[in-house]
C-alpha atoms as a PDB file:
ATOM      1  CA  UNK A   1      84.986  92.502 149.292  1.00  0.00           C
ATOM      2  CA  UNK A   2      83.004  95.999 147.910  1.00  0.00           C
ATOM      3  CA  UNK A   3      81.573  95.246 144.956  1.00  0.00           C
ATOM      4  CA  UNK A   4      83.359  98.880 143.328  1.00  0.00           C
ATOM      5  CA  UNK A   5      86.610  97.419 144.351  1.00  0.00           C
ATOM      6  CA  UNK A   6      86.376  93.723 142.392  1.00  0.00           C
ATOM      7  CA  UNK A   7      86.639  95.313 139.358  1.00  0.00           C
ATOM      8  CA  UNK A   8      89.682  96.728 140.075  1.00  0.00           C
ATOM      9  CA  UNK A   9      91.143  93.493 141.065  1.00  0.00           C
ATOM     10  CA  UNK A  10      90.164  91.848 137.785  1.00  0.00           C
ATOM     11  CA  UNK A  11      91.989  95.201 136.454  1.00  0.00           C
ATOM     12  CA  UNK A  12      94.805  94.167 138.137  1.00  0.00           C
ATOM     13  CA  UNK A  13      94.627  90.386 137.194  1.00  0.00           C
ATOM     14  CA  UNK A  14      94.553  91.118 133.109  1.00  0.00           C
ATOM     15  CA  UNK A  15      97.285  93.358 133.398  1.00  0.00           C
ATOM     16  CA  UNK A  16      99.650  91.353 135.235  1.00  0.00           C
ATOM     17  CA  UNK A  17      98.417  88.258 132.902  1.00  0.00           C
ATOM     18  CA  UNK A  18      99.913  90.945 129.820  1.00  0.00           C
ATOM     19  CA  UNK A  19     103.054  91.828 131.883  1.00  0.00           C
ATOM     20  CA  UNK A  20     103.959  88.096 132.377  1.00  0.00           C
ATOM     21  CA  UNK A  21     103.571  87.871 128.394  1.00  0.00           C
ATOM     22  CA  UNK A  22     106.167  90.237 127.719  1.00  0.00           C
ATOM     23  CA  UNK A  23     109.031  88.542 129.237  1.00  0.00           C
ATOM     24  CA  UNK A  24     108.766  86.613 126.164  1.00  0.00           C
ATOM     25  CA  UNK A  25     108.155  89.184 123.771  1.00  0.00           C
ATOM     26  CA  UNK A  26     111.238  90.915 124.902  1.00  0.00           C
ATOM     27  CA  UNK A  27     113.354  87.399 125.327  1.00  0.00           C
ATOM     28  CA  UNK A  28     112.330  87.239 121.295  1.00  0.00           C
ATOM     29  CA  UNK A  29     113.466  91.113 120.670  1.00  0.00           C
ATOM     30  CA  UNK A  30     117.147  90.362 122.181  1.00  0.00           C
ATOM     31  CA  UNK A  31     117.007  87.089 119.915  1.00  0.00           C
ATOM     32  CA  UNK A  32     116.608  89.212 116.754  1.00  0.00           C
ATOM     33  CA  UNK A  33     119.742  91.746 117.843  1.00  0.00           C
ATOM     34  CA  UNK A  34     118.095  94.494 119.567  1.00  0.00           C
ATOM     35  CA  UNK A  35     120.004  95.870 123.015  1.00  0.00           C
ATOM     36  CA  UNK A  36     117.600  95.669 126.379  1.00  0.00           C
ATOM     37  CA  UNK A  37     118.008  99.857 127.077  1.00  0.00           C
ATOM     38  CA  UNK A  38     117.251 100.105 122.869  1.00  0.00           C
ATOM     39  CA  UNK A  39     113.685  97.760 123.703  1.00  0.00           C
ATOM     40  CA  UNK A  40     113.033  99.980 127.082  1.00  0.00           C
ATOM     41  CA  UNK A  41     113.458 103.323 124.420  1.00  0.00           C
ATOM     42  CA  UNK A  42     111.224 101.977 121.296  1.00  0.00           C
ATOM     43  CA  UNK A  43     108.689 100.672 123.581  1.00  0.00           C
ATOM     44  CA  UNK A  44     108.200 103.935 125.648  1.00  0.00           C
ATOM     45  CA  UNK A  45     108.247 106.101 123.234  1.00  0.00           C
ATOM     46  CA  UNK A  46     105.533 104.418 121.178  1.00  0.00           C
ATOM     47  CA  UNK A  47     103.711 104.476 124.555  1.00  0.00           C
ATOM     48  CA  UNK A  48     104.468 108.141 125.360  1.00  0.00           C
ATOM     49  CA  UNK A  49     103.746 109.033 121.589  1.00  0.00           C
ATOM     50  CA  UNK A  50     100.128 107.385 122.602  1.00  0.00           C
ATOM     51  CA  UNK A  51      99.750 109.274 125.682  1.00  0.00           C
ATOM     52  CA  UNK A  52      99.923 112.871 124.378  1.00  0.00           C
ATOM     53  CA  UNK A  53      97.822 111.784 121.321  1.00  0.00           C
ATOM     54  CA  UNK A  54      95.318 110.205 124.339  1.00  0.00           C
ATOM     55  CA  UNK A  55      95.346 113.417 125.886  1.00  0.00           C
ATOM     56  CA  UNK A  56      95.137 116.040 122.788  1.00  0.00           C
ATOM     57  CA  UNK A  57      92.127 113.788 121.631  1.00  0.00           C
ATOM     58  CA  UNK A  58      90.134 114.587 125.105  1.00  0.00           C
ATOM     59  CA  UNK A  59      91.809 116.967 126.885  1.00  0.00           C
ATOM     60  CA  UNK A  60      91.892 115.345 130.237  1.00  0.00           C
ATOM     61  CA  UNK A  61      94.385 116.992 132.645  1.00  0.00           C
ATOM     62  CA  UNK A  62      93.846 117.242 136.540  1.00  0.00           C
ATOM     63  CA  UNK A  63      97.333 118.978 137.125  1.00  0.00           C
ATOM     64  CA  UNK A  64     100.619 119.203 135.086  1.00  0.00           C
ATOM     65  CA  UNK A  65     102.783 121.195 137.633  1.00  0.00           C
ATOM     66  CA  UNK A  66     103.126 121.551 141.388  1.00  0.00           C
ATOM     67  CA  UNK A  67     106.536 122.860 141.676  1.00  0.00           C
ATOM     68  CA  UNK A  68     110.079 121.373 141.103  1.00  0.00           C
ATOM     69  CA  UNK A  69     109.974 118.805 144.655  1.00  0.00           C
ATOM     70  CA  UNK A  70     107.333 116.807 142.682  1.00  0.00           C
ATOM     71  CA  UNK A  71     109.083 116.613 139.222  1.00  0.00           C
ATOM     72  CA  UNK A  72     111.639 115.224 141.634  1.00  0.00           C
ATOM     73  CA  UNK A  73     109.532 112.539 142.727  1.00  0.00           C
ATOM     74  CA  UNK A  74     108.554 112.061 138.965  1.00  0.00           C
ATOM     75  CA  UNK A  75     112.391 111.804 137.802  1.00  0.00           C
ATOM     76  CA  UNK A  76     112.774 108.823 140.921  1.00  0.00           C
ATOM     77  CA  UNK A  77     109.287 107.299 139.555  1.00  0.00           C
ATOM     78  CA  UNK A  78     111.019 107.367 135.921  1.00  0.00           C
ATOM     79  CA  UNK A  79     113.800 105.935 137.436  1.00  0.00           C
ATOM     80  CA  UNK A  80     112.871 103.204 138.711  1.00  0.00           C
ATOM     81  CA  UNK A  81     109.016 102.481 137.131  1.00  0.00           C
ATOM     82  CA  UNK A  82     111.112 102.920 134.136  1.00  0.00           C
ATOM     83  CA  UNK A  83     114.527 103.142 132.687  1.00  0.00           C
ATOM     84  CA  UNK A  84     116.160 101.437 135.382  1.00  0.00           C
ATOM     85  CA  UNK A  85     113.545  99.048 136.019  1.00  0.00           C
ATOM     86  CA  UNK A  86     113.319  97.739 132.747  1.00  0.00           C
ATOM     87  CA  UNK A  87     117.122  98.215 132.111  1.00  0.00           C
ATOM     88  CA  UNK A  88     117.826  95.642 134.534  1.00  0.00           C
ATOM     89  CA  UNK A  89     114.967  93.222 133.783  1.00  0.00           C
ATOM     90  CA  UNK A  90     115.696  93.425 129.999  1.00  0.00           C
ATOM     91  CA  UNK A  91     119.453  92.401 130.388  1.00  0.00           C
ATOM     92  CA  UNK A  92     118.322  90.328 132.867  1.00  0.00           C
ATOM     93  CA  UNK A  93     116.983  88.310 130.338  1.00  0.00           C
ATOM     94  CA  UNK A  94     119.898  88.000 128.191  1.00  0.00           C
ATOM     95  CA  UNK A  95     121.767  85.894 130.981  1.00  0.00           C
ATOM     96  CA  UNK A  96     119.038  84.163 132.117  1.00  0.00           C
ATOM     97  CA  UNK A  97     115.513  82.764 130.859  1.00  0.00           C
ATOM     98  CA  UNK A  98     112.654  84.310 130.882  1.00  0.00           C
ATOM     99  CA  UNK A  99     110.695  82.609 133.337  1.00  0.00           C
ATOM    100  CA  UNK A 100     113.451  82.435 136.047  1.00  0.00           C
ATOM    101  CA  UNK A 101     113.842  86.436 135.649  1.00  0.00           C
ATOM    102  CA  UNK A 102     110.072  86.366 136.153  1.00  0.00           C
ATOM    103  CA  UNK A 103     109.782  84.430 139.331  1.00  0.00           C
ATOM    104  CA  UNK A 104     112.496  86.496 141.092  1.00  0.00           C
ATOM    105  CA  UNK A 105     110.807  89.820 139.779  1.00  0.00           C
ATOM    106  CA  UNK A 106     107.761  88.620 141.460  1.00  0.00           C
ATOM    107  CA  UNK A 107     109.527  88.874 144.383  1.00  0.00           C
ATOM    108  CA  UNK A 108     108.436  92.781 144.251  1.00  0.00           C
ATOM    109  CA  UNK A 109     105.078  92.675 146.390  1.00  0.00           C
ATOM    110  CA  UNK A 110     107.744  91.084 149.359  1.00  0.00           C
ATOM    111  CA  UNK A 111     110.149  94.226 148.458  1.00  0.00           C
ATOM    112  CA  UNK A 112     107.221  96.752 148.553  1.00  0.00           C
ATOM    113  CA  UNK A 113     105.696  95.501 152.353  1.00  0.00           C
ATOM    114  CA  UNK A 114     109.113  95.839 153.682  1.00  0.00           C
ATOM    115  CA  UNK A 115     109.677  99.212 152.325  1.00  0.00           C
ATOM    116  CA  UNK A 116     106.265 100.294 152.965  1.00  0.00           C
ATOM    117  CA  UNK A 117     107.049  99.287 156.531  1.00  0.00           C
ATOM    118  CA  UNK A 118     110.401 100.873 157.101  1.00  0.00           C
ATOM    119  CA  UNK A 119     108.790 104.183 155.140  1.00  0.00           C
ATOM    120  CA  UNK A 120     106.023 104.205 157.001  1.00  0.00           C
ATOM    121  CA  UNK A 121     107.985 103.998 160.760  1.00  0.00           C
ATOM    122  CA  UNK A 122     110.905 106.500 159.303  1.00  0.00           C
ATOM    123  CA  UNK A 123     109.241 109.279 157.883  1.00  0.00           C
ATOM    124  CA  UNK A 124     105.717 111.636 157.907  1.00  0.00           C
ATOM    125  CA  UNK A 125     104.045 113.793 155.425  1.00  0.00           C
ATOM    126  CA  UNK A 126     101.799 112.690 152.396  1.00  0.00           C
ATOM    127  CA  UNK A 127     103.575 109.893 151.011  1.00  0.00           C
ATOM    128  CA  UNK A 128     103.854 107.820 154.236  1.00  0.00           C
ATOM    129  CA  UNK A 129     100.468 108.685 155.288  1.00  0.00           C
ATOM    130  CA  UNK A 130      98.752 107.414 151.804  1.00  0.00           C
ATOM    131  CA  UNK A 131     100.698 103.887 152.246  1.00  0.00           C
ATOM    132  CA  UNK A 132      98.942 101.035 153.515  1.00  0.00           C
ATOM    133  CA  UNK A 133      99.691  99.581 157.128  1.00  0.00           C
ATOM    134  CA  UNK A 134     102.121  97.017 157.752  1.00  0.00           C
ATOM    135  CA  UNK A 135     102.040  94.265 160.340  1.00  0.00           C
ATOM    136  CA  UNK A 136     105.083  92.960 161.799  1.00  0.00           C
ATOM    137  CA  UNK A 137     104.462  89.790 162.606  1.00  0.00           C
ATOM    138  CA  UNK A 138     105.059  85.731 161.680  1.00  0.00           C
ATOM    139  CA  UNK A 139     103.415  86.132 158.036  1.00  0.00           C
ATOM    140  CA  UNK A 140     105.808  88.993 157.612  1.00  0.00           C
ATOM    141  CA  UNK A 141     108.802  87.603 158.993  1.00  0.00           C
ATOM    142  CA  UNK A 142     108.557  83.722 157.535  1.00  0.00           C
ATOM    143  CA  UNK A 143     107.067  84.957 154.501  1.00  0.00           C
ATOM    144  CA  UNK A 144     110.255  87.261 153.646  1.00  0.00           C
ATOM    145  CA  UNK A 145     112.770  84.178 154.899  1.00  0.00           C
ATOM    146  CA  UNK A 146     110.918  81.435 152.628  1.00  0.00           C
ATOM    147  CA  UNK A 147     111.202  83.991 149.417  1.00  0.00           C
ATOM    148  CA  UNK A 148     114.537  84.765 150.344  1.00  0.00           C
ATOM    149  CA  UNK A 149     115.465  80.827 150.566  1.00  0.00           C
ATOM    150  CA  UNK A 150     113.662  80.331 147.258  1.00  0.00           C
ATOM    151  CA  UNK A 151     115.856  83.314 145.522  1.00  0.00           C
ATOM    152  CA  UNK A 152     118.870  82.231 146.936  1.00  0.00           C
ATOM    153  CA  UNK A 153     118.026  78.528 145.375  1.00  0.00           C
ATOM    154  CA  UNK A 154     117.681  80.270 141.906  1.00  0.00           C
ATOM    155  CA  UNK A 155     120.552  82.424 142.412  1.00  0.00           C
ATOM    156  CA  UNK A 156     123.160  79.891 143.169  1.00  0.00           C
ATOM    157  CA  UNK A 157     121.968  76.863 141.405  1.00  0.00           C
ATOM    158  CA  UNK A 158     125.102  74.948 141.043  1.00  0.00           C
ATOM    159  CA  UNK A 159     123.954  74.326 137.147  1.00  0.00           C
ATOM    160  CA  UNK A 160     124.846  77.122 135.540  1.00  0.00           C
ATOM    161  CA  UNK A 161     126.455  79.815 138.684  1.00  0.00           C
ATOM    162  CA  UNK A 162     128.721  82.334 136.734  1.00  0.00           C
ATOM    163  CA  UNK A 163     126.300  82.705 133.578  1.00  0.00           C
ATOM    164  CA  UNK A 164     122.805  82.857 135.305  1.00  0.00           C
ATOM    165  CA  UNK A 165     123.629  84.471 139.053  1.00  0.00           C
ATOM    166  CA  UNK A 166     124.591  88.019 136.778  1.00  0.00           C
ATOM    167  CA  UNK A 167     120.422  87.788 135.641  1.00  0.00           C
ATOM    168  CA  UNK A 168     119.409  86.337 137.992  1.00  0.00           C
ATOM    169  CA  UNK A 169     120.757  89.187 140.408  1.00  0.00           C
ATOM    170  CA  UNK A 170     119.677  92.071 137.902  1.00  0.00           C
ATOM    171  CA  UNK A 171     116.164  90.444 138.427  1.00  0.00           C
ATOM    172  CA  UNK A 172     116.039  91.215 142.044  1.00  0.00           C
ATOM    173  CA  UNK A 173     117.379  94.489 141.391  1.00  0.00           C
ATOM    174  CA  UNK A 174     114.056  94.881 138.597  1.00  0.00           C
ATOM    175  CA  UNK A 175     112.452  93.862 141.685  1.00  0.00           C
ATOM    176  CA  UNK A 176     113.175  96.574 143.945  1.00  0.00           C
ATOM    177  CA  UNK A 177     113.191  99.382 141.452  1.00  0.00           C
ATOM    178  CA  UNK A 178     109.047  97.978 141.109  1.00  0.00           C
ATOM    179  CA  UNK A 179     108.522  98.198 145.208  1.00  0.00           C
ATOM    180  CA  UNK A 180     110.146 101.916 145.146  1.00  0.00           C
ATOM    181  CA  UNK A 181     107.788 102.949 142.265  1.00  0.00           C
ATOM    182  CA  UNK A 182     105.156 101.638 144.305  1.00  0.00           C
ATOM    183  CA  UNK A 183     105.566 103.629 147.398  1.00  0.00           C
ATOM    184  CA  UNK A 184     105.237 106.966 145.960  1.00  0.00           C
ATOM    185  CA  UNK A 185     102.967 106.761 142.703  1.00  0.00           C
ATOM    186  CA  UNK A 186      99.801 106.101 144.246  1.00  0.00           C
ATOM    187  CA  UNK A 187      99.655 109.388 145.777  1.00  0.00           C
ATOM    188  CA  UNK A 188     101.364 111.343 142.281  1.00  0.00           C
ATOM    189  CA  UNK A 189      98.169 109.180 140.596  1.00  0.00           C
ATOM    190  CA  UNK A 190      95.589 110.779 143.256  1.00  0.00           C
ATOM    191  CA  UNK A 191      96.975 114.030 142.990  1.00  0.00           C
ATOM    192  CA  UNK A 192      97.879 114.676 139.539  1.00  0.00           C
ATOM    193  CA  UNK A 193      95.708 112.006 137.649  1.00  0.00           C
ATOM    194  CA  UNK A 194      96.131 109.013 136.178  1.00  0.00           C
ATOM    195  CA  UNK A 195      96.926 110.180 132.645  1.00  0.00           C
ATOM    196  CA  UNK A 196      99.393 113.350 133.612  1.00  0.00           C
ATOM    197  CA  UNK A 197     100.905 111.215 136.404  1.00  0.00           C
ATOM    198  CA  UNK A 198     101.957 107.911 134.203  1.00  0.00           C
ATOM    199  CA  UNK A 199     102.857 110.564 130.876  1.00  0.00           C
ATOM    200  CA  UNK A 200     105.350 112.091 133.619  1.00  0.00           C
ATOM    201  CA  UNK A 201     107.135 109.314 134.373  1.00  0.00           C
ATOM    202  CA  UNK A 202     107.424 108.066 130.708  1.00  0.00           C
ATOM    203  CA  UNK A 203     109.229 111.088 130.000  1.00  0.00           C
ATOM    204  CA  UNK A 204     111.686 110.640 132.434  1.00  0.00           C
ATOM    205  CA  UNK A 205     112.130 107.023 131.916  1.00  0.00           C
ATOM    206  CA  UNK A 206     113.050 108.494 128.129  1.00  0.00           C
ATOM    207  CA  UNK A 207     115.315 111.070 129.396  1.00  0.00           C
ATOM    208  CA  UNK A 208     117.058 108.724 132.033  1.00  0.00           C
ATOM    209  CA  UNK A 209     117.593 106.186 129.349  1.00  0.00           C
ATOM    210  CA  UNK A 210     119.482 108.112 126.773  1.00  0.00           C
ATOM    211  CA  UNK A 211     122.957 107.993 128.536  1.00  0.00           C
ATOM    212  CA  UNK A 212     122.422 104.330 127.594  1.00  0.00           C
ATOM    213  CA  UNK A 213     121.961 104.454 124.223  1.00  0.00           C
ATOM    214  CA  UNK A 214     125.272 105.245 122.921  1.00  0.00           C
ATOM    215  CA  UNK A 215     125.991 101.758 122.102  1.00  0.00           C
ATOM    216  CA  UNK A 216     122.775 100.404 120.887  1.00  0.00           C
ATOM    217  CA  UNK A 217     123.270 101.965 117.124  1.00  0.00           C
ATOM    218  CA  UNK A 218     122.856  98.438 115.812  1.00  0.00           C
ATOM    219  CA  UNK A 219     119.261  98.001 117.289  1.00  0.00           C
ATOM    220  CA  UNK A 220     117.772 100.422 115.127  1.00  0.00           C
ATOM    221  CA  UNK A 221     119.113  99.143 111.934  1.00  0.00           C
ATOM    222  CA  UNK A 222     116.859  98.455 108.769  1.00  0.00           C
ATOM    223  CA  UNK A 223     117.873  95.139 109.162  1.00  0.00           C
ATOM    224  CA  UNK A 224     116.526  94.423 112.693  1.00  0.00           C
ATOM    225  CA  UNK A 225     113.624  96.721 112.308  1.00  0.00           C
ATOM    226  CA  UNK A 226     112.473  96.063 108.931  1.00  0.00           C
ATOM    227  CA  UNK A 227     111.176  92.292 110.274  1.00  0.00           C
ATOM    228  CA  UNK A 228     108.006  91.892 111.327  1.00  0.00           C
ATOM    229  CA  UNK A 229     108.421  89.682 114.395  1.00  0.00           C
ATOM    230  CA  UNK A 230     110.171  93.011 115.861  1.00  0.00           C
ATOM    231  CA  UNK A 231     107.749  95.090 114.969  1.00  0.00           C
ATOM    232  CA  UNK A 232     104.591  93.068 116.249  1.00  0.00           C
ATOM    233  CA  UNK A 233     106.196  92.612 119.606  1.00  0.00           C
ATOM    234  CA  UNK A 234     107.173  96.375 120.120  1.00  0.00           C
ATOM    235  CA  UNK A 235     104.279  97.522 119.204  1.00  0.00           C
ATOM    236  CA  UNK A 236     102.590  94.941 122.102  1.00  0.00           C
ATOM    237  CA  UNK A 237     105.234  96.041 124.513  1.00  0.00           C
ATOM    238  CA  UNK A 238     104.694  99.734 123.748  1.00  0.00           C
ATOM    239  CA  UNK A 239     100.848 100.401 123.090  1.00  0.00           C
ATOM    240  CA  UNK A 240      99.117  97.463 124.984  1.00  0.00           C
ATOM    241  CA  UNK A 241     102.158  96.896 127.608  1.00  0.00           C
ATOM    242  CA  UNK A 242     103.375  99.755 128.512  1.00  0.00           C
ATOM    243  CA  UNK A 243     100.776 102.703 127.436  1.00  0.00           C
ATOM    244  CA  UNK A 244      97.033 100.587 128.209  1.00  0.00           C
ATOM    245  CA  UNK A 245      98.046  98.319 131.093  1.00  0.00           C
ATOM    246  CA  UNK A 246     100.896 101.508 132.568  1.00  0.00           C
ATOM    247  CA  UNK A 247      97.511 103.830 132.741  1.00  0.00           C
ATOM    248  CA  UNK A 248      95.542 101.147 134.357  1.00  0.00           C
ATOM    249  CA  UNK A 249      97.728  99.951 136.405  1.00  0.00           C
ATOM    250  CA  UNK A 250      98.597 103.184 138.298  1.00  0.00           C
ATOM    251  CA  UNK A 251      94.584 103.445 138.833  1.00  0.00           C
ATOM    252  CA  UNK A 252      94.959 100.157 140.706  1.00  0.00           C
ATOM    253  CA  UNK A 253      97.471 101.266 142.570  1.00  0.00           C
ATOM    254  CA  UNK A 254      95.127 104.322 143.577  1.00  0.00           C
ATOM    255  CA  UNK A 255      92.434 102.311 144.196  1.00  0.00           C
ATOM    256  CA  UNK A 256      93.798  99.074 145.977  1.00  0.00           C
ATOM    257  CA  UNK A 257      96.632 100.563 147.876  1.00  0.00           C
ATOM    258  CA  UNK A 258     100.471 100.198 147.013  1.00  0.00           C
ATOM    259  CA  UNK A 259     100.467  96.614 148.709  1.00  0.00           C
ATOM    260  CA  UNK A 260      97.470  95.091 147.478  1.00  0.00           C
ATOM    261  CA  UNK A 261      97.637  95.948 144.036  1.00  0.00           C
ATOM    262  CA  UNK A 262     101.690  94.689 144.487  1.00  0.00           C
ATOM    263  CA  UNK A 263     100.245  91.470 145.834  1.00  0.00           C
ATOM    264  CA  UNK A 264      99.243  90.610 141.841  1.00  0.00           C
ATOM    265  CA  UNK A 265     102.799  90.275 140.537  1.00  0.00           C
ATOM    266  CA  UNK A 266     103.226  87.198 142.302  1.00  0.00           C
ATOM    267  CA  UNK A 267     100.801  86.283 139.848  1.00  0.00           C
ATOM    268  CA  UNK A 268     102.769  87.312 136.628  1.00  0.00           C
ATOM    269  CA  UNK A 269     106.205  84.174 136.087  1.00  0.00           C
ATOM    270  CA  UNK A 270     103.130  81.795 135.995  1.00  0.00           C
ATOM    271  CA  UNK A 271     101.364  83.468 132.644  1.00  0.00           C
ATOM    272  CA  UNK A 272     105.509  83.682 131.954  1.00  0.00           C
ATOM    273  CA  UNK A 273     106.680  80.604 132.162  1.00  0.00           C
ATOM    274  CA  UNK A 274     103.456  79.226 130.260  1.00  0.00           C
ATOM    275  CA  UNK A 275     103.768  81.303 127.375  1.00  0.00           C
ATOM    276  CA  UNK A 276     107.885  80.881 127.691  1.00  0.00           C
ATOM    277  CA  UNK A 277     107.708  76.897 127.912  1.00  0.00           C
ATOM    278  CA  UNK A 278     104.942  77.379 124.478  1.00  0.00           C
ATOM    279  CA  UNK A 279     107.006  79.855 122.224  1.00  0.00           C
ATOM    280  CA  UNK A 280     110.574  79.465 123.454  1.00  0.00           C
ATOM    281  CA  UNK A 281     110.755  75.949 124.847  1.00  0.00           C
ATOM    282  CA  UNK A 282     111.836  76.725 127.818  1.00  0.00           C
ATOM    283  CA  UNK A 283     111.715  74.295 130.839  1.00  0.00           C
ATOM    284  CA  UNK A 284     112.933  74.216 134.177  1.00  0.00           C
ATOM    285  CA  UNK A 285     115.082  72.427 136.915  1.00  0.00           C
ATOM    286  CA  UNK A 286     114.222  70.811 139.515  1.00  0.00           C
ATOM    287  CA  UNK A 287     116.453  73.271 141.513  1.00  0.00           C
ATOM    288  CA  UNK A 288     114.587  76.386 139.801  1.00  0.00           C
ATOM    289  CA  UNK A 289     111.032  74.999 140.334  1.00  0.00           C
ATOM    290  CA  UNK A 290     111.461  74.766 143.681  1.00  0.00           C
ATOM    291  CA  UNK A 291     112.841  77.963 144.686  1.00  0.00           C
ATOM    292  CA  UNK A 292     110.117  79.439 142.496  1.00  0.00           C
ATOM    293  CA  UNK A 293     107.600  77.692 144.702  1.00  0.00           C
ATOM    294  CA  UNK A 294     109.183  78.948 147.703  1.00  0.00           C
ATOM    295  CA  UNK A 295     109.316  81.964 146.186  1.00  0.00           C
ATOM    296  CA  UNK A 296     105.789  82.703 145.484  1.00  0.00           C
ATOM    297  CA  UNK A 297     104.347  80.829 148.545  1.00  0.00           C
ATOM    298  CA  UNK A 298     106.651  83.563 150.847  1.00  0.00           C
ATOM    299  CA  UNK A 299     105.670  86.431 148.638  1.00  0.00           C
ATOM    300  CA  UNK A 300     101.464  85.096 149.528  1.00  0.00           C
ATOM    301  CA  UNK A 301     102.173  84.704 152.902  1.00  0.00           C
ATOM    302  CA  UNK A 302     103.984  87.931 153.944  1.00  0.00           C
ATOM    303  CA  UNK A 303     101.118  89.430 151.831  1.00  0.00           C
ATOM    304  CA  UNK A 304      99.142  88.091 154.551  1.00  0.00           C
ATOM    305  CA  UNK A 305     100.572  90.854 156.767  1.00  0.00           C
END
């Protein structure tokens, strides 16, 4: 491996170590009364507020405007690197625990080869020609039917089917939303920057959240906000979460390709389910652990591809 590339892959490695954190951190937000889409909006606009500050300070832009196709791909990066993606992985967590809806959003890096793949053979022009090449062969194929097996196991475990398939499901569909993010923002990141680029598509994660706020008046309540558990953990979520490891991460993704840098989410229900099983005292079954092995053992080996 270069030796200018390993630091990126420790880059990668402490931000997906943070990321696994926050599963918690947001399983303890919906335990003190806040909504998931109110937890999505305080958290990115503490991390937006920190981007334009960021960028009034130095005065580092590369572009800001290219014409209306790209804000486009900006509102569909806001979409689902944001409001949607955390929309579903947030209420994800109120049906299910947090290291189960960790395991199956790990399932991402398997979502993003396939797409990648399919992207790459369907279409031409910029986007498809910055993604990284896709094999089609037994790593591929047995990797994606072992993850598959080891979602299904999670998904229908016979323990607890109407109350935890609902999260479990919105987990996968967090899961997707990550692998379309990841096709298109490693170009937006080359072209625009890494600061302009990520402030975009926190400011259409905002807008494309708002519809949802109409019932979250109870989440912003002096009573909810005014303790300081809720306060410590958004500002985590927003400043070191969201606006640090967001900026960093979207360098990775530059640097490492769309797959590679994917390939680290795997990585994130473990730091999950350790902090989850220390601060919530969470364990798991026997049916769970398994399909979370099978899980992240297909997720390594289609990597392999």
């Amino acid at each position: 491996m270069p030796s200018g590339r390993i630091r990126y892959h420790l880059l990668a490695l402490v931000v997906v170590a943070i990321w696994g954190v926050t599963f918690v951190c947001t399983k303890v937000l919906i335990g003190a009364g806040m909504a998931p889409a109110a937890i999505f909006f305080c958290r990115f606009v503490l991390a937006y507020a920190g981007l334009w500050a960021y960028t009034l300070a130095t005065g580092k832009e590369k572009k800001v405007w290219n014409g209306w196709k790209d804000e486009l791909v900006f509102l569909v990066l806001g979409l689902t690197g944001g409001s949607m993606y955390f929309l579903t992985e947030n209420t994800a967590l109120v049906y299910t625990q947090a290291s189960n809806t960790a395991f199956l959003v790990c399932s991402a890096p398997l979502w993003t080869a396939i797409l990648t793949l399919v992207y790459g053979r369907l279409f031409k022009g910029r986007f498809a020609e910055s993604l990284e090449k896709i094999h089609v062969g037994w790593p591929l194929v047995g990797g994606t039917i072992l993850a598959l097996a080891g979602m299904a196991m999670m998904v229908f475990e016979g323990r607890s089917l109407q109350f935890s398939a609902k999260g479990d499901l919105l987990a996968i569909g967090a899961a997707l939303c990550w692998a379309v993010y990841s096709l298109f923002m490693g170009q937006m990141t080359r072209e625009y920057g890494t600061l302009t680029a990520t402030r975009k598509v926190f400011f259409y994660g905002l807008v494309t959240i708002l519809p949802f706020l109409g019932n979250c008046r109870a989440s912003f309540s002096t009573t909810i906000l005014s303790q300081a558990p809720v306060w410590g953990n958004l500002l985590f979520l927003g400043l070191v979460a969201s606006l640090a490891c967001f900026l960093v991460w979207n360098l990775v993704i530059d640097k490492l390709g769309n797959v590679t840098s994917t390939n680290y989410v795997y990585l994130n229900p473990i730091f999950t389910l350790l902090s989850a099983m220390a601060l919530l005292g969470e364990h798991m079954t026997v049916m769970a652990a398994i399909g979370s092995a099978a899980i992240l053992l297909g997720v390594i080996w289609a990597g392999k591809s």
